[in-house]
C-alpha atoms as a PDB file:
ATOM      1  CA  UNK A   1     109.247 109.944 111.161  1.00  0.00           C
ATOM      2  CA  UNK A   2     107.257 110.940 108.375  1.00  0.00           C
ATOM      3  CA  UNK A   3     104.959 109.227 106.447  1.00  0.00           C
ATOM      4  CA  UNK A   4     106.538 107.773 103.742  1.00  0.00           C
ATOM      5  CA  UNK A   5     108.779 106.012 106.772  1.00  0.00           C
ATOM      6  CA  UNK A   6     105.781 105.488 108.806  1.00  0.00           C
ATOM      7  CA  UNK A   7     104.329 103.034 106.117  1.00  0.00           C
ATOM      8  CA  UNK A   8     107.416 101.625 105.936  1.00  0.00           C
ATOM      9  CA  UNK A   9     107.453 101.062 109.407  1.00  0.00           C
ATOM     10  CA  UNK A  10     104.422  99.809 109.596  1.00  0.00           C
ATOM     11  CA  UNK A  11     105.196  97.497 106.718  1.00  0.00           C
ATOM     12  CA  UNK A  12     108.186  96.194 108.414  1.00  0.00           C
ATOM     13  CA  UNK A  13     105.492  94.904 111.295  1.00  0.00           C
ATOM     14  CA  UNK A  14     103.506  93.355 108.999  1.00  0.00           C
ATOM     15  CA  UNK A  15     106.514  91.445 107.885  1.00  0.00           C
ATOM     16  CA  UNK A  16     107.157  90.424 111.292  1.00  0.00           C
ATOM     17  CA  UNK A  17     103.278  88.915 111.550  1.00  0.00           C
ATOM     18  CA  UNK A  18     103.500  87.000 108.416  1.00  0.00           C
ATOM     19  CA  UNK A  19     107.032  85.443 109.226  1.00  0.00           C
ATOM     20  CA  UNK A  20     108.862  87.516 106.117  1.00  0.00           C
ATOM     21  CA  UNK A  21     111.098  89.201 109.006  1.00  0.00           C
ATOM     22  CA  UNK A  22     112.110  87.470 112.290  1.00  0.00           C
ATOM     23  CA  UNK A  23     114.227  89.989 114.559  1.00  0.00           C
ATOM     24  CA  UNK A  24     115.696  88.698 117.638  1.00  0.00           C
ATOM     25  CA  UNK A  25     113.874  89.363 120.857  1.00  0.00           C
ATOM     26  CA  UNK A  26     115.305  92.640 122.893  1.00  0.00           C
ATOM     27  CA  UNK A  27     116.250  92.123 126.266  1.00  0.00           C
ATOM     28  CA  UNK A  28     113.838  94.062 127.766  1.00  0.00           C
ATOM     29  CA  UNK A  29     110.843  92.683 126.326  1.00  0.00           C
ATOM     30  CA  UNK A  30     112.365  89.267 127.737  1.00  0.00           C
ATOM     31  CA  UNK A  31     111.636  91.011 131.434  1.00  0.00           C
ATOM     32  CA  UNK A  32     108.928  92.946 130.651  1.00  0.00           C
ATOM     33  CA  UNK A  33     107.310  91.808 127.531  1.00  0.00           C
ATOM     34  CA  UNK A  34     104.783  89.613 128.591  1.00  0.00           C
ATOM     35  CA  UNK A  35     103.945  91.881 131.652  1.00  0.00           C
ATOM     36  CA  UNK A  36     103.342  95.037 129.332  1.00  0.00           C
ATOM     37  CA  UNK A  37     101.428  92.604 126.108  1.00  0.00           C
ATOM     38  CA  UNK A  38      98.454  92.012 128.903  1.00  0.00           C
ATOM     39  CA  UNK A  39      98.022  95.823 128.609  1.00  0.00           C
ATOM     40  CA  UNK A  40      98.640  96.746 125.658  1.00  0.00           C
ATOM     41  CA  UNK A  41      96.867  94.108 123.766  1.00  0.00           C
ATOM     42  CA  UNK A  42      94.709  92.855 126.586  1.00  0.00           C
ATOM     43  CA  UNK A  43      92.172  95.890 125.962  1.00  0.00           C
ATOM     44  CA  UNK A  44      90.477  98.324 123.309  1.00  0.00           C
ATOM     45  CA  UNK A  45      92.534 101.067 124.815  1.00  0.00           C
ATOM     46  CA  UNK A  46      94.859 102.471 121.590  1.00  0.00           C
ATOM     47  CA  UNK A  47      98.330 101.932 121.901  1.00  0.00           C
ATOM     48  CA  UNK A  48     100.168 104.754 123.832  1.00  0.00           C
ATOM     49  CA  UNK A  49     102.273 107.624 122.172  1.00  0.00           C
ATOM     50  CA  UNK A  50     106.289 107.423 122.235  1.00  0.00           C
ATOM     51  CA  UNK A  51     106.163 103.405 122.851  1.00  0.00           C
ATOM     52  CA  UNK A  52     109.397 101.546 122.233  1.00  0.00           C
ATOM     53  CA  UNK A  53     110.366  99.636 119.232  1.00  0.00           C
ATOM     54  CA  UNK A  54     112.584  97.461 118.237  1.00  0.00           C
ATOM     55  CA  UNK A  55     116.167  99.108 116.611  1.00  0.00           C
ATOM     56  CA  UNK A  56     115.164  96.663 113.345  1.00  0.00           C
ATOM     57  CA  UNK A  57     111.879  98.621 113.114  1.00  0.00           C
ATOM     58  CA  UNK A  58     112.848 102.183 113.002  1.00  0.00           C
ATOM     59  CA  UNK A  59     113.336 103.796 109.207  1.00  0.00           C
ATOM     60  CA  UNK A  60     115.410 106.527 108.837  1.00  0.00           C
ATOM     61  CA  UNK A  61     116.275 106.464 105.395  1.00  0.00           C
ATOM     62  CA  UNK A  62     114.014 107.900 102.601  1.00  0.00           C
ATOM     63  CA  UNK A  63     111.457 106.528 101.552  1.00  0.00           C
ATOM     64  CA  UNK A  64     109.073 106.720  98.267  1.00  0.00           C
ATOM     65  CA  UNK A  65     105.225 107.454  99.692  1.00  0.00           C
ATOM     66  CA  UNK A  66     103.877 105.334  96.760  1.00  0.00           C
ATOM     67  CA  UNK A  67     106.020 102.214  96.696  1.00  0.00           C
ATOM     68  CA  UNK A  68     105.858 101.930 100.705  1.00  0.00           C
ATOM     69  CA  UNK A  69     101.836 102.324 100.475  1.00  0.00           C
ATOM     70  CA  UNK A  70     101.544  99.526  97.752  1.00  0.00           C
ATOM     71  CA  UNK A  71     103.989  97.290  99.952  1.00  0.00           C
ATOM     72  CA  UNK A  72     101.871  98.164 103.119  1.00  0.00           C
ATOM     73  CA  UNK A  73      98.902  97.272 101.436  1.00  0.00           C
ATOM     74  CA  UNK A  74      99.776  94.221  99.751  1.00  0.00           C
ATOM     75  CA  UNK A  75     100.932  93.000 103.382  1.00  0.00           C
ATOM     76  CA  UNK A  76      97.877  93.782 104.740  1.00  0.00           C
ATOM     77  CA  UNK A  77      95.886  91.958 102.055  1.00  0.00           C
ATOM     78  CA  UNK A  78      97.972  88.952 102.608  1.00  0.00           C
ATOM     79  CA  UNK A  79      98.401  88.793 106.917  1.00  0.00           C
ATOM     80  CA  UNK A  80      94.080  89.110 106.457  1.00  0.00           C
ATOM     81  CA  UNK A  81      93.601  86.576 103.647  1.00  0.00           C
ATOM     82  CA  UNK A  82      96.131  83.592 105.185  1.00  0.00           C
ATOM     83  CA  UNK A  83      93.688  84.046 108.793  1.00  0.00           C
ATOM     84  CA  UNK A  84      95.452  82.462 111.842  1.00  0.00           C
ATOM     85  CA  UNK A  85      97.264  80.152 109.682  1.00  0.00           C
ATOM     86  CA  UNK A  86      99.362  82.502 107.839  1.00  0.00           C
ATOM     87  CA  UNK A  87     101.022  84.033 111.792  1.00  0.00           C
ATOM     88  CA  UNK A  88     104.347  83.798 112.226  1.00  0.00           C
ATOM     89  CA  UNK A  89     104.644  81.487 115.141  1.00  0.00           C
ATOM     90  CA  UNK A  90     108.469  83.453 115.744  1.00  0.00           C
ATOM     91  CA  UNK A  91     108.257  85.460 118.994  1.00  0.00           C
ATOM     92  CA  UNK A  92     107.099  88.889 118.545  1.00  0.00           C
ATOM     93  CA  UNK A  93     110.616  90.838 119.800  1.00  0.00           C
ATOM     94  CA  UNK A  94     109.281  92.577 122.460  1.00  0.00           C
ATOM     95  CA  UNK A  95     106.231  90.499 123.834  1.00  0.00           C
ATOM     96  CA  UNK A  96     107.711  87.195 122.628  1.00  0.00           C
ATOM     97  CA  UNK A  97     105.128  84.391 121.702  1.00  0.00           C
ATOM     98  CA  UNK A  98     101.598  85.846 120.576  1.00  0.00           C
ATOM     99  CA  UNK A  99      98.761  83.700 119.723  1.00  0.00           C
ATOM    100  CA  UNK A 100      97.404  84.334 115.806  1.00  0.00           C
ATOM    101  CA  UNK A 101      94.196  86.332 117.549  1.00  0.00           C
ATOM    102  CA  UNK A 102      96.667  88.704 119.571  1.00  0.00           C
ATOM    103  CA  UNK A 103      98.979  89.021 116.154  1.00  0.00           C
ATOM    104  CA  UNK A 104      95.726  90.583 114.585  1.00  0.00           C
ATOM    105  CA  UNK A 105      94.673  92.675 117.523  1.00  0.00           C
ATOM    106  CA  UNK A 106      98.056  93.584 117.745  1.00  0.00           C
ATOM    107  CA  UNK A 107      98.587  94.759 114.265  1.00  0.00           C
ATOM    108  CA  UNK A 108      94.949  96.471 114.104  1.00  0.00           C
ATOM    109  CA  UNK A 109      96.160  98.451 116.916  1.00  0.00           C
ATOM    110  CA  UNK A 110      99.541  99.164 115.408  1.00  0.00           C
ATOM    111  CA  UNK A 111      98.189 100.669 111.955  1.00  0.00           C
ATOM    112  CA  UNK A 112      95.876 102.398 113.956  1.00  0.00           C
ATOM    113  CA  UNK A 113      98.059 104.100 115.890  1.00  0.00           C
ATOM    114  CA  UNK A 114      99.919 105.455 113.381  1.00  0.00           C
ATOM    115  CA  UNK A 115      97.183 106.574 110.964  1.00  0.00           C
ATOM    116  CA  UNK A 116      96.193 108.673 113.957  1.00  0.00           C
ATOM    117  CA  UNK A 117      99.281 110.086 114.342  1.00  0.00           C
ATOM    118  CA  UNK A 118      98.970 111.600 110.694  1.00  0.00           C
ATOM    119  CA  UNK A 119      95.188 112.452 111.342  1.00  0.00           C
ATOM    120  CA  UNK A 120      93.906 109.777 108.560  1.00  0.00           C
END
């Protein structure tokens, strides 16, 4: 993945917290999504390398750096403006239902992860 397609990416999560993009929930997060939430949003550990994501996340197509920035960042600006209100209250599709608070944690940790993983 490379940048451009990581703020894509990371754009397309955003979506999913503000309610702009429900997927469906994958099957394994129904047997293990609530198990593995607890520990990966249940701490201030950051969120392991290589993690799984759902088929609707992943962007393989080209993307333009500038246009996927300004998208990010206008989703970022609205998920923090809105507060809890503004959550989706769809299931997240791997960990299923998260509370507003663990949307935000979960999102912080999210960006951050990826932002690390091009050394910004």
């Amino acid at each position: 993945m490379g940048p451009a397609q990581a703020m894509a990416h990371c754009a397309a999560t955003m979506e999913m917290a503000v309610g702009d993009n429900k997927p469906p929930r994958m099957f394994v997060g129904r047997l293990i999504g609530a198990a593995i939430k607890r520990l990966a949003i249940g701490n201030e550990e950051p969120l392991r390398r290589n993690a799984p994501t759902s088929k609707v996340l992943l962007i393989k197509d080209d993307r333009d750096m500038k246009e996927e920035q300004d998208r990010l960042c206008r989703l970022i600006d609205r998920f923090a403006a809105a507060g809890p209100a503004g959550c989706t209250r769809h299931p997240h599709t791997f960990f299923g239902r998260l509370t507003p608070e663990e949307w935000s944690v979960l999102m912080d940790k999210h960006l951050d992860h990826h932002l690390r993983q091009f050394g910004a």
